[in-house]
N, C-alpha and C. Protein backbone atom coordinates (compact mmCIF):
# COMPACT_ATOMS: atom_id res chain seq x y z
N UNK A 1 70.03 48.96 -6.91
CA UNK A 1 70.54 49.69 -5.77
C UNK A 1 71.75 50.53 -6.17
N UNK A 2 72.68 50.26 -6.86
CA UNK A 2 73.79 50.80 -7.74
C UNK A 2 73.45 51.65 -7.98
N UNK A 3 72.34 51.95 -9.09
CA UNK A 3 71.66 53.15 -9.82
C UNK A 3 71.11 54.22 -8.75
N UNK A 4 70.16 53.81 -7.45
CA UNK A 4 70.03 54.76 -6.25
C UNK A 4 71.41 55.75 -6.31
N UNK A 5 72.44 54.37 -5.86
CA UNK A 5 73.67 55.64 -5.49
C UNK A 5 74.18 56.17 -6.39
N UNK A 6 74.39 56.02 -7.35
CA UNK A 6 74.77 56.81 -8.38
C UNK A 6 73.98 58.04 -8.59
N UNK A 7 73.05 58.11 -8.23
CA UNK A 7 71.98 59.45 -8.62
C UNK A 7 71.55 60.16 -7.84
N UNK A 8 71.99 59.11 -6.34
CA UNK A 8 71.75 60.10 -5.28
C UNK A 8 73.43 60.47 -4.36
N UNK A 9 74.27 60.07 -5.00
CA UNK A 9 75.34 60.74 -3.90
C UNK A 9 76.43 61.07 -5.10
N UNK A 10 77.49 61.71 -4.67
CA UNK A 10 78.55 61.97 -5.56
C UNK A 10 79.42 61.34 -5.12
N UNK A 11 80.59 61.33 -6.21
CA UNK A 11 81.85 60.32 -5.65
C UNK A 11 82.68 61.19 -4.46
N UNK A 12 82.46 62.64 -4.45
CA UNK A 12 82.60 63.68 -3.35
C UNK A 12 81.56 63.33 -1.92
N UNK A 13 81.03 62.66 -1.93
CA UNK A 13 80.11 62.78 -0.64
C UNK A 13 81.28 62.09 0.13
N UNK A 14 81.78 60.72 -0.34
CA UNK A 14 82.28 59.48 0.39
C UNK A 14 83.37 60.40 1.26
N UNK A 15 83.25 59.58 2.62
CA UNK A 15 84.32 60.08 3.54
C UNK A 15 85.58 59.38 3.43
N UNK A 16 85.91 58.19 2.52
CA UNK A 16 87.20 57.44 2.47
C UNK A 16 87.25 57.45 1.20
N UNK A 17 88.94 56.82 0.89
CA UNK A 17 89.18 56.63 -0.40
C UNK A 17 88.72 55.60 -0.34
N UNK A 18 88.46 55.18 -1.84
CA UNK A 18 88.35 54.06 -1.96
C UNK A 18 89.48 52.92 -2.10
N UNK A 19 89.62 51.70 -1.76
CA UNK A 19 90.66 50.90 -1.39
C UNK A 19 91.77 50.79 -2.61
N UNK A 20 91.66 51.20 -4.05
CA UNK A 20 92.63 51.14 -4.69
C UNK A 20 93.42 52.69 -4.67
N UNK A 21 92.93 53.37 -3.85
CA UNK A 21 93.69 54.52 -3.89
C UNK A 21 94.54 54.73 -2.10
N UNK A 22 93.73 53.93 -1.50
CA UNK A 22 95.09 53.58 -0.50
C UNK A 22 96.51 53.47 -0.62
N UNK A 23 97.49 54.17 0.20
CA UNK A 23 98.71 54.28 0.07
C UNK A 23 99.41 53.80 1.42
N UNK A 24 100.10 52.98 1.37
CA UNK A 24 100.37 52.29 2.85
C UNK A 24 102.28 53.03 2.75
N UNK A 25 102.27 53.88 4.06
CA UNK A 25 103.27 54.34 4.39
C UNK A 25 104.63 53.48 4.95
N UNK A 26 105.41 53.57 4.65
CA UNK A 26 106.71 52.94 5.41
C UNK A 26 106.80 53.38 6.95
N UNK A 27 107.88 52.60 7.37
CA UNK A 27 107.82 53.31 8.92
C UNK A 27 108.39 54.77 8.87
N UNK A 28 109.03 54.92 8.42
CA UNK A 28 110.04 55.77 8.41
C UNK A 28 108.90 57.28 7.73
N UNK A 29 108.07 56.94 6.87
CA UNK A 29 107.29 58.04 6.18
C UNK A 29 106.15 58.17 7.77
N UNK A 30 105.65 57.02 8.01
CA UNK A 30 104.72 57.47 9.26
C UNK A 30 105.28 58.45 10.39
N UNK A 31 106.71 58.19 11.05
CA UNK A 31 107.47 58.17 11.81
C UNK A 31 107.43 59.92 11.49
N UNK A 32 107.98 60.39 10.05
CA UNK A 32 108.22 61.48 9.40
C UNK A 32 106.37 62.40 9.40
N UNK A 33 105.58 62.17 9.20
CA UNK A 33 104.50 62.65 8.91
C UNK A 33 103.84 62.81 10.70
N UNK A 34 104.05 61.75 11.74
CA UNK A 34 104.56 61.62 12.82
C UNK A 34 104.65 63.69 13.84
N UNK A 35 105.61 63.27 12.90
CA UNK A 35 107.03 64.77 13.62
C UNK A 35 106.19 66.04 13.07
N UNK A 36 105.48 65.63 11.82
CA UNK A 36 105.41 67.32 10.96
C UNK A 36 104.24 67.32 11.61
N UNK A 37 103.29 66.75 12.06
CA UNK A 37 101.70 67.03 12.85
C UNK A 37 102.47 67.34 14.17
N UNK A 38 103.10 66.77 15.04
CA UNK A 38 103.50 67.54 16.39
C UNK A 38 104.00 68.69 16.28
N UNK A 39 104.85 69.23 14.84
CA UNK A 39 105.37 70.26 14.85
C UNK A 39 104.40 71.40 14.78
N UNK A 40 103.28 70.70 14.14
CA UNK A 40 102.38 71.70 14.02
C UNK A 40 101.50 72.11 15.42
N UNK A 41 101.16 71.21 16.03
CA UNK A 41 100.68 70.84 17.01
C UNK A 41 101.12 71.76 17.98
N UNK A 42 102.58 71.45 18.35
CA UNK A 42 103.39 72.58 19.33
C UNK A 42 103.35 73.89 18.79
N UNK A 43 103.07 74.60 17.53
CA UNK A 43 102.81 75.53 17.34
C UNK A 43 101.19 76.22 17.55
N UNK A 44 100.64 75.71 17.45
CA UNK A 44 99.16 75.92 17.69
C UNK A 44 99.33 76.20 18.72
N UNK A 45 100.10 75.34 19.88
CA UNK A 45 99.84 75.40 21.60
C UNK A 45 100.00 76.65 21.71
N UNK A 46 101.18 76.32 21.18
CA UNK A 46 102.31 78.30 21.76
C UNK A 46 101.05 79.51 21.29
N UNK A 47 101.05 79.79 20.13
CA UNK A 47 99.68 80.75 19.99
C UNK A 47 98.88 80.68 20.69
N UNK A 48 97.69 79.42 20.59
CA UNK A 48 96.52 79.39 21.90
C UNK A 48 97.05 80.23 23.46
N UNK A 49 98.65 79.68 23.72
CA UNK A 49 98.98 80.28 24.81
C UNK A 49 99.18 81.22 25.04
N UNK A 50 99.48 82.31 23.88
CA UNK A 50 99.72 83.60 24.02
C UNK A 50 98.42 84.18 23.87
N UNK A 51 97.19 84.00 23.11
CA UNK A 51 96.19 84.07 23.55
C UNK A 51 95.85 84.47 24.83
N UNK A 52 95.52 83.48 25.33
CA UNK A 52 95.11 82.66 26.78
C UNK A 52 95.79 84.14 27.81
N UNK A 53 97.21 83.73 27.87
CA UNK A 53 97.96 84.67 28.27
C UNK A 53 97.65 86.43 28.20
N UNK A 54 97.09 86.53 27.24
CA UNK A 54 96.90 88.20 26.82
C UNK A 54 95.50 88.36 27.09
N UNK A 55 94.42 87.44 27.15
CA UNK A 55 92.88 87.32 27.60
C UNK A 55 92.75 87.78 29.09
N UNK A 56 93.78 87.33 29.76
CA UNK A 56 94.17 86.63 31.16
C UNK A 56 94.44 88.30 31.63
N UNK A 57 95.28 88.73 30.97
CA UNK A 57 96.20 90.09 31.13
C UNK A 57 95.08 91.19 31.09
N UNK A 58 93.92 91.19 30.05
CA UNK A 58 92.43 91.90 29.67
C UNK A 58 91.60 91.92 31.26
N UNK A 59 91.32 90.06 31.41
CA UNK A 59 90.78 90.04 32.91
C UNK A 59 91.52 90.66 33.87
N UNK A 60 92.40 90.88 34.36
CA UNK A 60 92.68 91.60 35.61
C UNK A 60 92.69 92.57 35.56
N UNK A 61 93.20 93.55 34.44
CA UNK A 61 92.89 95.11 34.22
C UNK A 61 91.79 94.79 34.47
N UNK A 62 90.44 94.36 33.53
CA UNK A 62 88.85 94.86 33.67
C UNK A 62 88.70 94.45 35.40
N UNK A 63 89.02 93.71 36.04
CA UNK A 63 88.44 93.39 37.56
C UNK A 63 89.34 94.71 38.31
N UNK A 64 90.52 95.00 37.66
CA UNK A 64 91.10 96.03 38.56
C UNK A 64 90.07 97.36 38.45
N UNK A 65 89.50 97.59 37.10
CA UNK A 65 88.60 98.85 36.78
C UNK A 65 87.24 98.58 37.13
N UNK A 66 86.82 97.73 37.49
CA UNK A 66 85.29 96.79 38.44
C UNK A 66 85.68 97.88 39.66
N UNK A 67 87.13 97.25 40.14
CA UNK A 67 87.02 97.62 41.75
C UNK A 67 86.75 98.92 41.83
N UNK A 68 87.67 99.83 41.23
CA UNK A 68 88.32 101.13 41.38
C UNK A 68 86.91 101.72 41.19
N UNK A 69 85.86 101.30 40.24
CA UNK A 69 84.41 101.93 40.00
C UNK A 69 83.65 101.31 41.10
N UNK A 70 83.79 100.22 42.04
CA UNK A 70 83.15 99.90 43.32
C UNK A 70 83.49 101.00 44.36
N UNK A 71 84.59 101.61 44.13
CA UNK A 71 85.26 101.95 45.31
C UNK A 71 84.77 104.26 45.19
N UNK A 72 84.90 104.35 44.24
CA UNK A 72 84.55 105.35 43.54
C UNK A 72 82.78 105.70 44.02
N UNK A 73 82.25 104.58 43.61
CA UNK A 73 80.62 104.66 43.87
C UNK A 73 80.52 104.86 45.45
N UNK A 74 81.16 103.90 46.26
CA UNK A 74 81.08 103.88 47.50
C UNK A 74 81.12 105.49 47.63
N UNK A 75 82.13 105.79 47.50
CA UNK A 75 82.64 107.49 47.73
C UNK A 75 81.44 108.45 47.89
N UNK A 76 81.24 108.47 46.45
CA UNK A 76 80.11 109.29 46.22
C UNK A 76 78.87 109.09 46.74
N UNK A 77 78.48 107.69 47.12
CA UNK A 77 77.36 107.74 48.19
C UNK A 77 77.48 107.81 49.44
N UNK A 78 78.66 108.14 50.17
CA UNK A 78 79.33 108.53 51.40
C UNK A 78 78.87 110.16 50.95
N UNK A 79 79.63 111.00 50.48
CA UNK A 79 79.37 112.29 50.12
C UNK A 79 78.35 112.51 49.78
N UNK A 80 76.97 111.75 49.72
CA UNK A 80 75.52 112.67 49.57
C UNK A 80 75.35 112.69 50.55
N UNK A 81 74.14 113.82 50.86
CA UNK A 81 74.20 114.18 52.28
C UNK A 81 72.49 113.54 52.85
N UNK A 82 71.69 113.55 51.75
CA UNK A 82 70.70 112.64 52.23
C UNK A 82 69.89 112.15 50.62
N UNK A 83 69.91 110.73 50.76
CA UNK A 83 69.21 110.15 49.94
C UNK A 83 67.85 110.50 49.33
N UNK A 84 67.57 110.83 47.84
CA UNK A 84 67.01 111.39 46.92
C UNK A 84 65.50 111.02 47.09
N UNK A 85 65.49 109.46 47.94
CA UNK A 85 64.60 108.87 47.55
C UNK A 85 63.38 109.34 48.92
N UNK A 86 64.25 110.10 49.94
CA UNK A 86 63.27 110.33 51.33
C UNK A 86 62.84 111.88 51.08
N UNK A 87 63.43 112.53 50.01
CA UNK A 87 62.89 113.62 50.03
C UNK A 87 61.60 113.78 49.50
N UNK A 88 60.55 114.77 49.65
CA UNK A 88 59.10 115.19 49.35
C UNK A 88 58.85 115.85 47.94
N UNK A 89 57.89 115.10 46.96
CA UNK A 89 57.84 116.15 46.04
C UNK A 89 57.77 117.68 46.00
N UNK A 90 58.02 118.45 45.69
CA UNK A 90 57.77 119.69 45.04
C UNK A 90 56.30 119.63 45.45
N UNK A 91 55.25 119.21 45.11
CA UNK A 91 54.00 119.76 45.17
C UNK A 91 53.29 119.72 46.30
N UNK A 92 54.15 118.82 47.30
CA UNK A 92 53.64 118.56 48.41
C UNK A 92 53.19 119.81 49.37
């Protein structure tokens, strides 16, 4: 069974170290490693948020330019004077 894995996986496949390469942290290193992932963490947020924020800013212009082209169309089918679709061909 040894020989299977050896020939069928690499020492790269494994998702853990293996137990002699475990390193057991102090409090103080967890505590520290701790701080530098939130720091990172709170930075990610802030970006995502300015994102979010400037996406947000995209949507209401485009719904403001939706309307203004709802409102526009209305217009112009107020100002025809009779619909294209009741008139008679030409050959009639």
């Amino acid at each position: 069974m040894l020989d299977a894995l050896k020939l069928g996986t690499s020492r790269r496949a494994w998702s853990f170290d293996p137990p002699w390469k475990i390193r057991v942290m102090s409090s103080e290193e967890a505590i520290t490693d701790l701080q530098v992932r939130l720091t990172y963490q709170e930075d990610d947020m802030k970006a995502l948020n300015l994102v979010v924020t400037q996406q947000q800013a995209q949507i209401d212009a485009l719904r403001r330019d939706i309307e203004r082209l709802r409102e526009l169309l209305a217009q112009m089918a107020q100002a025809r004077p009779d619909p294209i679709d009741d008139e008679r061909p030409p050959h009639y």
